[in-house]
Every structure is written in structure tokens, then in C-alpha cells.
N, C-alpha and C. Protein backbone atom coordinates (compact mmCIF):
# COMPACT_ATOMS: atom_id res chain seq x y z
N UNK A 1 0.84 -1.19 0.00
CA UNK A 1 0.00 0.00 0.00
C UNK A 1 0.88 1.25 0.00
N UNK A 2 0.43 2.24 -0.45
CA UNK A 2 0.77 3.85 -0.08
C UNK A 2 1.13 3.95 1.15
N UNK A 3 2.07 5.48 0.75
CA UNK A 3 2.56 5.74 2.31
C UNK A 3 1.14 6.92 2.61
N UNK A 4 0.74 6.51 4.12
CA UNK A 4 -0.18 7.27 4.94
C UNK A 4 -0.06 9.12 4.59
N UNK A 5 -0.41 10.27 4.14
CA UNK A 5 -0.43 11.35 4.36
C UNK A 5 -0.24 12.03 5.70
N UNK A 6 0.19 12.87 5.94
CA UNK A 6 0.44 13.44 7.41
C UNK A 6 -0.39 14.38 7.06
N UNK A 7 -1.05 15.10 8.27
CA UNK A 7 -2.22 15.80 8.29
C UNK A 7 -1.50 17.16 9.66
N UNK A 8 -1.25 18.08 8.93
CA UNK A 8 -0.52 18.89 10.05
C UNK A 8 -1.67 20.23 10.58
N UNK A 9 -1.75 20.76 11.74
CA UNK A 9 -2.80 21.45 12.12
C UNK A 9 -2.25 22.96 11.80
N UNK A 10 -3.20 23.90 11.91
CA UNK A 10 -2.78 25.08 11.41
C UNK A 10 -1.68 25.67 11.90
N UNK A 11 -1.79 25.35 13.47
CA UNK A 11 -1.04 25.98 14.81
C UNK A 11 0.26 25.41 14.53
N UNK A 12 0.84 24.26 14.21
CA UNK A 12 1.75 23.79 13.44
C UNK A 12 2.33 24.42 12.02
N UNK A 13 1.95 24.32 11.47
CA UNK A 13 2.50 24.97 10.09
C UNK A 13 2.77 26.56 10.54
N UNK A 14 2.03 26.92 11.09
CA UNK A 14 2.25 28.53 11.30
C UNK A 14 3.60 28.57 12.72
N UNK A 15 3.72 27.50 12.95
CA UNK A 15 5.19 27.40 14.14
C UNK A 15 6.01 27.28 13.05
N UNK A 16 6.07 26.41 12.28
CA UNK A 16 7.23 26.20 11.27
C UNK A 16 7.87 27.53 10.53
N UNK A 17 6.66 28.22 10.20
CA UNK A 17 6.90 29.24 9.44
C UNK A 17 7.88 30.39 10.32
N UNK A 18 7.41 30.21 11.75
CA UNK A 18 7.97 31.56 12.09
C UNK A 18 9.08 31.00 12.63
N UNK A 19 9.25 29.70 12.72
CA UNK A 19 10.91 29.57 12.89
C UNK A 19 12.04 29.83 11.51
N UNK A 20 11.26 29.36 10.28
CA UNK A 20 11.97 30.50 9.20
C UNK A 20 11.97 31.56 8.97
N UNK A 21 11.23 32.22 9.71
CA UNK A 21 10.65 33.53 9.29
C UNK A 21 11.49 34.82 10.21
N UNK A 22 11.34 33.98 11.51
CA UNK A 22 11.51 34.92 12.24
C UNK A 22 12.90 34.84 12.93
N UNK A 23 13.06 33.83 13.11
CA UNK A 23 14.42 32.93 13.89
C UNK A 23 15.01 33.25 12.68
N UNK A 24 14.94 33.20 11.60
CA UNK A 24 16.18 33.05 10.46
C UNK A 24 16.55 31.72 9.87
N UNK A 25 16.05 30.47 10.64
CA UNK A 25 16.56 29.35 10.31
C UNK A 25 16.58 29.06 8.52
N UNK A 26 17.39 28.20 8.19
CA UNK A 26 17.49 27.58 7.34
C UNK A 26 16.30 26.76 6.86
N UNK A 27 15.41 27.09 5.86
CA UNK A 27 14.28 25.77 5.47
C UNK A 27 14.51 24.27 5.60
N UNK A 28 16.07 23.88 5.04
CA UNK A 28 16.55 23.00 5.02
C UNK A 28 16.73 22.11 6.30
N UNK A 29 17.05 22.94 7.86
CA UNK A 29 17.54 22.82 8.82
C UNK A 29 15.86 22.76 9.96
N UNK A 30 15.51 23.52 9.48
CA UNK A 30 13.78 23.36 10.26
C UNK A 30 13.43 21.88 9.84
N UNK A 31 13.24 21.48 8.17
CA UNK A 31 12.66 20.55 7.68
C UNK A 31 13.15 19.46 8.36
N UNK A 32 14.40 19.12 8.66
CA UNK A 32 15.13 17.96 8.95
C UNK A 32 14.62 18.00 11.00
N UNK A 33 14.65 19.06 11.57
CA UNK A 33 14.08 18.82 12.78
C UNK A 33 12.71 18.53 12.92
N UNK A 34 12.26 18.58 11.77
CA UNK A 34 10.46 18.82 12.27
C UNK A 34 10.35 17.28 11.57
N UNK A 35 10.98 16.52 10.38
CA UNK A 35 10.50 15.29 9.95
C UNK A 35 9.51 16.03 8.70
N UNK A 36 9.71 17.17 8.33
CA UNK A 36 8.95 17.46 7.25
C UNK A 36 9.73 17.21 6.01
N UNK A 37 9.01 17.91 4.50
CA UNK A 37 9.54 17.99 3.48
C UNK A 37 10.07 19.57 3.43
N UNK A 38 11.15 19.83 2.74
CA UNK A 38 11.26 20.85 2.12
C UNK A 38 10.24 21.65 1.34
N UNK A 39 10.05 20.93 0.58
CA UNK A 39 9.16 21.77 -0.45
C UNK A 39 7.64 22.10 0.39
N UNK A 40 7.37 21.48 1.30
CA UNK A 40 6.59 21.55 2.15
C UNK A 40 6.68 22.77 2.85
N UNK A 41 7.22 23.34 3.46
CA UNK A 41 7.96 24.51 4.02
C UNK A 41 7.56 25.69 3.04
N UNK A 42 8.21 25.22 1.77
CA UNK A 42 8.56 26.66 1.24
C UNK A 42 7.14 26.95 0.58
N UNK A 43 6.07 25.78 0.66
CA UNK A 43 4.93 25.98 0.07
C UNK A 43 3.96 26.89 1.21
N UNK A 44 4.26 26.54 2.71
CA UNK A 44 3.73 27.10 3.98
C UNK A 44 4.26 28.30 3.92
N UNK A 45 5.50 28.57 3.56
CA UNK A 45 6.19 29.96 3.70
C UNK A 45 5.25 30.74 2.54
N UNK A 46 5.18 30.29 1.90
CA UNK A 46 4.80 31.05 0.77
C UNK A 46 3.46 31.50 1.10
N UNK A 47 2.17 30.82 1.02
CA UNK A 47 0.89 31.03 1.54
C UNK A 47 0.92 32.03 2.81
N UNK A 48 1.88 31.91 3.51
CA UNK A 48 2.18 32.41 4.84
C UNK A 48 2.49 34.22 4.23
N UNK A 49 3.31 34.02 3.11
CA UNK A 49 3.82 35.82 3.11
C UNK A 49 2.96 36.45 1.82
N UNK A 50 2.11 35.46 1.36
CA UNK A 50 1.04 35.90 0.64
C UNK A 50 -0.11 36.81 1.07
N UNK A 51 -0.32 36.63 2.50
CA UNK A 51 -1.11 37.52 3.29
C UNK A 51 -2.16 36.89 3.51
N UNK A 52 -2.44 35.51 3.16
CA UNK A 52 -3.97 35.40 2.88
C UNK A 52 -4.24 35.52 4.36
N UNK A 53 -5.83 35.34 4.71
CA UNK A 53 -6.12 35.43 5.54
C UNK A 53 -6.31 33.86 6.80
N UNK A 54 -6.85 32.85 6.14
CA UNK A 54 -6.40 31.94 6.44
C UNK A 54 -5.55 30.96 5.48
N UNK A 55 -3.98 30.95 5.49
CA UNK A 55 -3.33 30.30 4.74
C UNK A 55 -3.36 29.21 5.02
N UNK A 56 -3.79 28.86 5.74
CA UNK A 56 -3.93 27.09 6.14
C UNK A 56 -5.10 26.25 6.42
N UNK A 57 -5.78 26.34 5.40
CA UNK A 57 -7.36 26.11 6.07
C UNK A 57 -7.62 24.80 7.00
N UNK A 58 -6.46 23.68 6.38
CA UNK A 58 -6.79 23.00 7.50
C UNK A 58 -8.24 21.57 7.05
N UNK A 59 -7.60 20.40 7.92
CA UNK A 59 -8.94 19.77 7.68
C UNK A 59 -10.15 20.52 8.67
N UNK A 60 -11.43 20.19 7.96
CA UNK A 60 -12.59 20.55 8.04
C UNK A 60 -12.77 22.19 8.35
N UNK A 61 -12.08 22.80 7.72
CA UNK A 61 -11.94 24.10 7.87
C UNK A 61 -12.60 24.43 6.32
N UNK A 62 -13.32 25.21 5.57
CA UNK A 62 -13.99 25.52 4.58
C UNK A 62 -13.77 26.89 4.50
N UNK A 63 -13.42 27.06 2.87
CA UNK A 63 -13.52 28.32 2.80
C UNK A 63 -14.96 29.18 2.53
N UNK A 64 -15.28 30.29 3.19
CA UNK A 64 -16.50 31.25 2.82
C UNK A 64 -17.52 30.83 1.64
N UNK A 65 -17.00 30.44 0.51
CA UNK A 65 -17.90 30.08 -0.30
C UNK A 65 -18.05 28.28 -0.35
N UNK A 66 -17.15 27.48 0.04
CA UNK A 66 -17.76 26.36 0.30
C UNK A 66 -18.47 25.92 1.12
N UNK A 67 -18.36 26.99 2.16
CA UNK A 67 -19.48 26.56 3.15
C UNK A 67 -20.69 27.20 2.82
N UNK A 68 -20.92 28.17 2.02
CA UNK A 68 -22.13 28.42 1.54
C UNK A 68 -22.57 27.42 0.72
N UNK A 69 -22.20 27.08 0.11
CA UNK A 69 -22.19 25.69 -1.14
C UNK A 69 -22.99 24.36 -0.20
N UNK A 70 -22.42 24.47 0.75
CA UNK A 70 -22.67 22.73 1.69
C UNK A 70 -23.85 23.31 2.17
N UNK A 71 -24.26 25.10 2.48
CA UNK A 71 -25.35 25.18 3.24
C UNK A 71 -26.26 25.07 2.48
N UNK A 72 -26.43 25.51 1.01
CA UNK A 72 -27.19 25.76 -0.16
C UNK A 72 -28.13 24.35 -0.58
N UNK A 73 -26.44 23.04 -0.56
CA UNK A 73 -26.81 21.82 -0.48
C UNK A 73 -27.80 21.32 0.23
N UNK A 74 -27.31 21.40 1.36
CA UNK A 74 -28.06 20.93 2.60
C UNK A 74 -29.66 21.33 2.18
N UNK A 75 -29.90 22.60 2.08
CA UNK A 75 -31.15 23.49 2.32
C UNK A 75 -31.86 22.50 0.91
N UNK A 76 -31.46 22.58 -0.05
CA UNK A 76 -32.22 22.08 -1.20
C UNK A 76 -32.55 20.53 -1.11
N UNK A 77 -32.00 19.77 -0.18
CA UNK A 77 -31.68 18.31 -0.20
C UNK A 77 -33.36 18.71 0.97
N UNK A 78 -33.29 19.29 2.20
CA UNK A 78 -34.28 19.19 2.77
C UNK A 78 -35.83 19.78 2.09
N UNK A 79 -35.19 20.88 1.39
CA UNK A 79 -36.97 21.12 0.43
C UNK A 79 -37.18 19.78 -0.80
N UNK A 80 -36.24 19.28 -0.96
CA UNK A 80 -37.36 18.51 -1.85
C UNK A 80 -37.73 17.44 -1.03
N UNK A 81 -37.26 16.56 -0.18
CA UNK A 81 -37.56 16.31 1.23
C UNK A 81 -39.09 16.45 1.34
N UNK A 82 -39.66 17.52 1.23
CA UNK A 82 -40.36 18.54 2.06
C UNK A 82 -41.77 18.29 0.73
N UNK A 83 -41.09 19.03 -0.41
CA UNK A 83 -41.97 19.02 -1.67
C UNK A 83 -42.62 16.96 -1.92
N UNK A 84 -41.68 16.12 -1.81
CA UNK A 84 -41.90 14.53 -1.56
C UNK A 84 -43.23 14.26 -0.80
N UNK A 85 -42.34 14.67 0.20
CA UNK A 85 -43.66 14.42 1.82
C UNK A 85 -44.98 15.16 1.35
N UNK A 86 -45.07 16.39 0.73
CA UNK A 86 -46.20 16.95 0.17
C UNK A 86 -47.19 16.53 -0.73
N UNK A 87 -46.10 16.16 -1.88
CA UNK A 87 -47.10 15.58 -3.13
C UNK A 87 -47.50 13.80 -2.39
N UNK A 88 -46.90 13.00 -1.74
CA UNK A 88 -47.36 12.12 -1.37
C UNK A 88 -48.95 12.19 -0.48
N UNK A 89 -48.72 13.09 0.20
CA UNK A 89 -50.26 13.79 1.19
C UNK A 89 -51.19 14.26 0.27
N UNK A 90 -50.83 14.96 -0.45
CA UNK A 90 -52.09 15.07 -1.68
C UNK A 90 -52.60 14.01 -2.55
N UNK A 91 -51.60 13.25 -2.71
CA UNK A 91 -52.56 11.95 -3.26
C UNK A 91 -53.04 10.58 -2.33
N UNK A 92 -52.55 10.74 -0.94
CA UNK A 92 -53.72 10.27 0.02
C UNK A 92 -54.91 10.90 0.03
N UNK A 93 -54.73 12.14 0.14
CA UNK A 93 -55.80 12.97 1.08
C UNK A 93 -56.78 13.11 -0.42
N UNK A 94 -56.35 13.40 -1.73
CA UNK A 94 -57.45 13.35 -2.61
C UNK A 94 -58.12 12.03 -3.13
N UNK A 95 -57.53 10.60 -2.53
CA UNK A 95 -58.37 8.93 -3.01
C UNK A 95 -59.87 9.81 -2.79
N UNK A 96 -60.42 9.07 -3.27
CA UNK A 96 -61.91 8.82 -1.95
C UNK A 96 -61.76 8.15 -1.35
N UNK A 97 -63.00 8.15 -0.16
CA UNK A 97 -63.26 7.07 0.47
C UNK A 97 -63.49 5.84 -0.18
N UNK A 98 -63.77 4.97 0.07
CA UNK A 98 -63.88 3.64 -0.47
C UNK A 98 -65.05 2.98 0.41
């Protein structure tokens, strides 16, 4: 099988960064203490001096418009839900009696 993915938390990546960042260290010299990749680093560094606002979103972290997306989902998955349960009651409620 594949090797497992490492899953690093925001609070993490943003330590890494400011030990290159701020300490001065070497990318090369962080990477080898932390068990990371290089290119890993310079991809965190980068997002990091890009400004964004959250550069690391992180698992289950969503950006602004995907979570509108999942809410949009959600909402339409429960109206037809809703419209189902409806048209089924109208064709009970209009049989006749028998």
C-alpha cells in the first residue's frame, strides 16, 4: 500500500513558518528537525507571506464560499424532502373514500 499522508494542524505549520521567518533558520535545517519535506515549508512559507487570511485552512476548515455551497446543499436536499412528503399527502388525502 501507499505511504499514509500526514495531516498537520494550522497551529503547526504557522510554528514552522515563524521559525523560518523569524528565527532566520534555514528551510533545510527546520525541515530535517520537524521530519517534514522541504518543499513543504517553502509551500507554507509562501501562503504564509502571501497575506492570505487563512493560509492554512486546515482539515474541516472551509472556505467562505464552500461553506455556503454545503449550506445551499443541505437546504435544497431538505426542500425537496419537504416538496416529496407533500405531493405524497395530496394523493392520500385526494383517493376517496372507499
Amino acid at each position: 500500500m501507499g505511504k499514509k499522508r500526514n495531516q498537520y494542524t494550522k497551529e503547526y505549520k504557522i510554528e514552522a513558518v515563524r521559525l523560518i521567518v523569524e528565527e532566520g533558520r534555514p528551510i533545510s535545517e527546520v525541515a530535517r528537525e520537524l521530519g517534514t519535506g522541504q518543499s513543504l515549508l517553502h509551500r507554507w512559507k509562501k501562503k504564509s507571506e502571501e497575506g492570505k487570511i487563512d493560509p492554512f485552512p486546515g482539515k474541516g476548515r472551509l472556505s467562505p464560499e464552500d461553506e455556503e455551497l454545503r449550506q445551499l446543499r443541505r437546504e435544497n436536499k431538505r426542500l425537496r424532502m419537504e416538496r416529496d412528503i407533500l405531493k405524497k399527502a395530496v394523493g392520500i388525502f385526494s383517493k376517496e373514500p372507499q
